[in-house]
PDB file of N, CA and C in Angstrom:
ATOM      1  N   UNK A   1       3.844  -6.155  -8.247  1.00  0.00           N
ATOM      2  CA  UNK A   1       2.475  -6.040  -7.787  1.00  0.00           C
ATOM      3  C   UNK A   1       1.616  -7.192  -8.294  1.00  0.00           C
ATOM      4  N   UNK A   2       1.918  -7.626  -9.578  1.00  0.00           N
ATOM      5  CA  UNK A   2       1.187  -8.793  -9.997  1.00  0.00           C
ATOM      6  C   UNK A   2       1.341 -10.165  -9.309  1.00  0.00           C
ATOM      7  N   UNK A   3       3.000 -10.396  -8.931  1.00  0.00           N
ATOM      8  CA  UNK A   3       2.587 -11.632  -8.012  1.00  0.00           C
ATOM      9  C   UNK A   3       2.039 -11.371  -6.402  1.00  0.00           C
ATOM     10  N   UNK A   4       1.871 -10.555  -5.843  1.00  0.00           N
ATOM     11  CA  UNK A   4       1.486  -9.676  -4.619  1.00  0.00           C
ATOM     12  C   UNK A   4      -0.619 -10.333  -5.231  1.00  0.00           C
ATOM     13  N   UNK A   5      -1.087 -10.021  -6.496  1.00  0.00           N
ATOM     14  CA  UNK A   5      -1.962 -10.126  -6.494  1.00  0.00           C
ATOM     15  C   UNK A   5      -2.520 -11.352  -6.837  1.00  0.00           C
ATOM     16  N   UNK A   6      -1.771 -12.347  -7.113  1.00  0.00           N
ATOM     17  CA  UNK A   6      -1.725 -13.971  -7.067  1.00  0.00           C
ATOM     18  C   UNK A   6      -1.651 -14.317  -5.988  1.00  0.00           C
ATOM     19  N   UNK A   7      -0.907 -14.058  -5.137  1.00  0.00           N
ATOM     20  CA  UNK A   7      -0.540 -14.730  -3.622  1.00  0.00           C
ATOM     21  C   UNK A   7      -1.511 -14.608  -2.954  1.00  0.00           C
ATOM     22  N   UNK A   8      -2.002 -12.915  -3.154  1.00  0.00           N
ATOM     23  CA  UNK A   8      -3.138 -13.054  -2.321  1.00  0.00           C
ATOM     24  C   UNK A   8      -4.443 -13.111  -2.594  1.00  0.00           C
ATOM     25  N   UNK A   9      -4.952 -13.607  -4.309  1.00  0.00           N
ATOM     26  CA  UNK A   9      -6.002 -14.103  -4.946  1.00  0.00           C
ATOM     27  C   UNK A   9      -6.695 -12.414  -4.655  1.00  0.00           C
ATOM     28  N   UNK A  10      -6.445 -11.563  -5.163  1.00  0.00           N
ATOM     29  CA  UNK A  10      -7.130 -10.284  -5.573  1.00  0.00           C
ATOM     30  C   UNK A  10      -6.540  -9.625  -6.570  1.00  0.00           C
ATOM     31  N   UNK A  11      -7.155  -8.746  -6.781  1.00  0.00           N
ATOM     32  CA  UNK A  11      -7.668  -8.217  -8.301  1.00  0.00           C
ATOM     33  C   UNK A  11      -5.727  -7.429  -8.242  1.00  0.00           C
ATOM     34  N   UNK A  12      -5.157  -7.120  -9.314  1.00  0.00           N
ATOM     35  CA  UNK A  12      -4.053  -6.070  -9.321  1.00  0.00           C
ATOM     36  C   UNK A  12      -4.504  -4.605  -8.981  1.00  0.00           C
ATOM     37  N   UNK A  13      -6.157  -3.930  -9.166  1.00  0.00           N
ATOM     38  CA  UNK A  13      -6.334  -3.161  -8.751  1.00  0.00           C
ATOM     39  C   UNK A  13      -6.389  -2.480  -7.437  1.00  0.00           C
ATOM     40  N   UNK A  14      -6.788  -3.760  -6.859  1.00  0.00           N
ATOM     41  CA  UNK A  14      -7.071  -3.619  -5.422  1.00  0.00           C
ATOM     42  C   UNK A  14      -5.641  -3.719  -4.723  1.00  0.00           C
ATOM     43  N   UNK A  15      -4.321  -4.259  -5.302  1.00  0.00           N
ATOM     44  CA  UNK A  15      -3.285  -3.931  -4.453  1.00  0.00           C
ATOM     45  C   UNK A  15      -2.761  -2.930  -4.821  1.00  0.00           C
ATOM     46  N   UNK A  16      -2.878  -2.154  -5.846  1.00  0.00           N
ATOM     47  CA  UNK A  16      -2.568  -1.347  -6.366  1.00  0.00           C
ATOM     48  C   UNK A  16      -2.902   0.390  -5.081  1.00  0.00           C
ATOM     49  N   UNK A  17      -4.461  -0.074  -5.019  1.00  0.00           N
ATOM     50  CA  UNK A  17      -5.126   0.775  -4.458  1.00  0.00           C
ATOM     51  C   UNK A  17      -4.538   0.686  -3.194  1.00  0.00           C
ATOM     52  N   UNK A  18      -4.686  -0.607  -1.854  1.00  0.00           N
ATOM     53  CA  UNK A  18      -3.876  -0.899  -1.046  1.00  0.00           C
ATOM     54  C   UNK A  18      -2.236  -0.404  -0.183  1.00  0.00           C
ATOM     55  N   UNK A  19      -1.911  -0.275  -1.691  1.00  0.00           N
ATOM     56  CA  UNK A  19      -0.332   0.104  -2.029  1.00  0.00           C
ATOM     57  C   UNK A  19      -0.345   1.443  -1.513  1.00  0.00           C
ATOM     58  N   UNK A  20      -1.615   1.797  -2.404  1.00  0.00           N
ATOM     59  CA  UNK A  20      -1.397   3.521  -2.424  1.00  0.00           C
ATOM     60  C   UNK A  20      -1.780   4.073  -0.651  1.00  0.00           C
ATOM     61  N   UNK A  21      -2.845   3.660   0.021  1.00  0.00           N
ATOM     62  CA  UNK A  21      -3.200   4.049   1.104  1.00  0.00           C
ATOM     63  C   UNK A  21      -1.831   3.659   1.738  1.00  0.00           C
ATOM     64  N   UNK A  22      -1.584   2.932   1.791  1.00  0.00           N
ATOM     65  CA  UNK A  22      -0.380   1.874   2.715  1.00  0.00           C
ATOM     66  C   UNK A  22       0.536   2.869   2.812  1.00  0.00           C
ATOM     67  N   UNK A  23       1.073   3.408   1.604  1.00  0.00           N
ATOM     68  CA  UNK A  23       2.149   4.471   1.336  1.00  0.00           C
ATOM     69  C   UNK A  23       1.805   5.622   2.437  1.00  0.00           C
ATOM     70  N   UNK A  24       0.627   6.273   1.298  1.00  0.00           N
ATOM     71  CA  UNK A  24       0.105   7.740   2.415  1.00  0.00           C
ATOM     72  C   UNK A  24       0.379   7.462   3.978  1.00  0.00           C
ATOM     73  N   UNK A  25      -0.534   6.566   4.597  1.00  0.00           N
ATOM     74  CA  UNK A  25      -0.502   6.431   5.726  1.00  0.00           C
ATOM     75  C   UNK A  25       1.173   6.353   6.502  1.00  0.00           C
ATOM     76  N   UNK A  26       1.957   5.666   6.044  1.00  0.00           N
ATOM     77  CA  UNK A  26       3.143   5.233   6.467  1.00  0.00           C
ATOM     78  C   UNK A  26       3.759   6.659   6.339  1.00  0.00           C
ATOM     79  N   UNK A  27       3.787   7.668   5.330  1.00  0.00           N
ATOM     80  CA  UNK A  27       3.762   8.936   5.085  1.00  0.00           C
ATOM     81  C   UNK A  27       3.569   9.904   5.969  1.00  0.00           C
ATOM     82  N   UNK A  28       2.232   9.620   6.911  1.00  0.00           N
ATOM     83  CA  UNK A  28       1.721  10.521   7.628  1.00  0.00           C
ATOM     84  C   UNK A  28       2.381  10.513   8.915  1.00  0.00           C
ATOM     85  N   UNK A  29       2.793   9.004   9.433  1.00  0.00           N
ATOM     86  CA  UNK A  29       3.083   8.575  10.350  1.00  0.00           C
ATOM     87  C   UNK A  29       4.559   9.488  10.723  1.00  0.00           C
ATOM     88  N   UNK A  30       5.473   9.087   9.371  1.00  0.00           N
ATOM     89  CA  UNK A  30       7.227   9.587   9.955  1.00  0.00           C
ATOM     90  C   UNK A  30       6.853  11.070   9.603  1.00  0.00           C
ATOM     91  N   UNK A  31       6.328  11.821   9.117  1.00  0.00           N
ATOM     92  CA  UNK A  31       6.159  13.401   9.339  1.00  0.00           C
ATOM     93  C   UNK A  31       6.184  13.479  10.067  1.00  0.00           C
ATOM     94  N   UNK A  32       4.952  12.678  11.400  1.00  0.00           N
ATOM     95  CA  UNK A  32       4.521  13.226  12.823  1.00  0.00           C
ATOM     96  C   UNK A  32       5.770  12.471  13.505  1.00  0.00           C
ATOM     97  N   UNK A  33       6.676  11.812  13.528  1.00  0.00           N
ATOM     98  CA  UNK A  33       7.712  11.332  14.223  1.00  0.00           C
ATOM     99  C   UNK A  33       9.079  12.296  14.076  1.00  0.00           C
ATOM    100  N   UNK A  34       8.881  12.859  12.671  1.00  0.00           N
ATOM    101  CA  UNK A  34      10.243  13.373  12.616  1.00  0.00           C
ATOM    102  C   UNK A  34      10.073  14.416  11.486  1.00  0.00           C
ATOM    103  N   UNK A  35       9.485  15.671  11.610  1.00  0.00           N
ATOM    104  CA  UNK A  35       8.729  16.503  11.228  1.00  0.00           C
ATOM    105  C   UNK A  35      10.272  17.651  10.385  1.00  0.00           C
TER     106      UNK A  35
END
């Protein structure tokens, strides 16, 4: 996550946070595909 937050010149928190929505969402998605 730390070079993720060099590359893209933001905070480690903010990919951190990123990470986390990114997950959920991707989460929500294959439930509703394959329940």
């Amino acid at each position: 996550l730390e070079e993720i937050a060099d590359i893209t010149g933001t905070q480690l928190g903010t990919v951190k946070s990123r990470m986390h929505y990114a997950k959920r969402a991707l989460r929500k998605l294959i439930e509703e595909k394959a329940p």
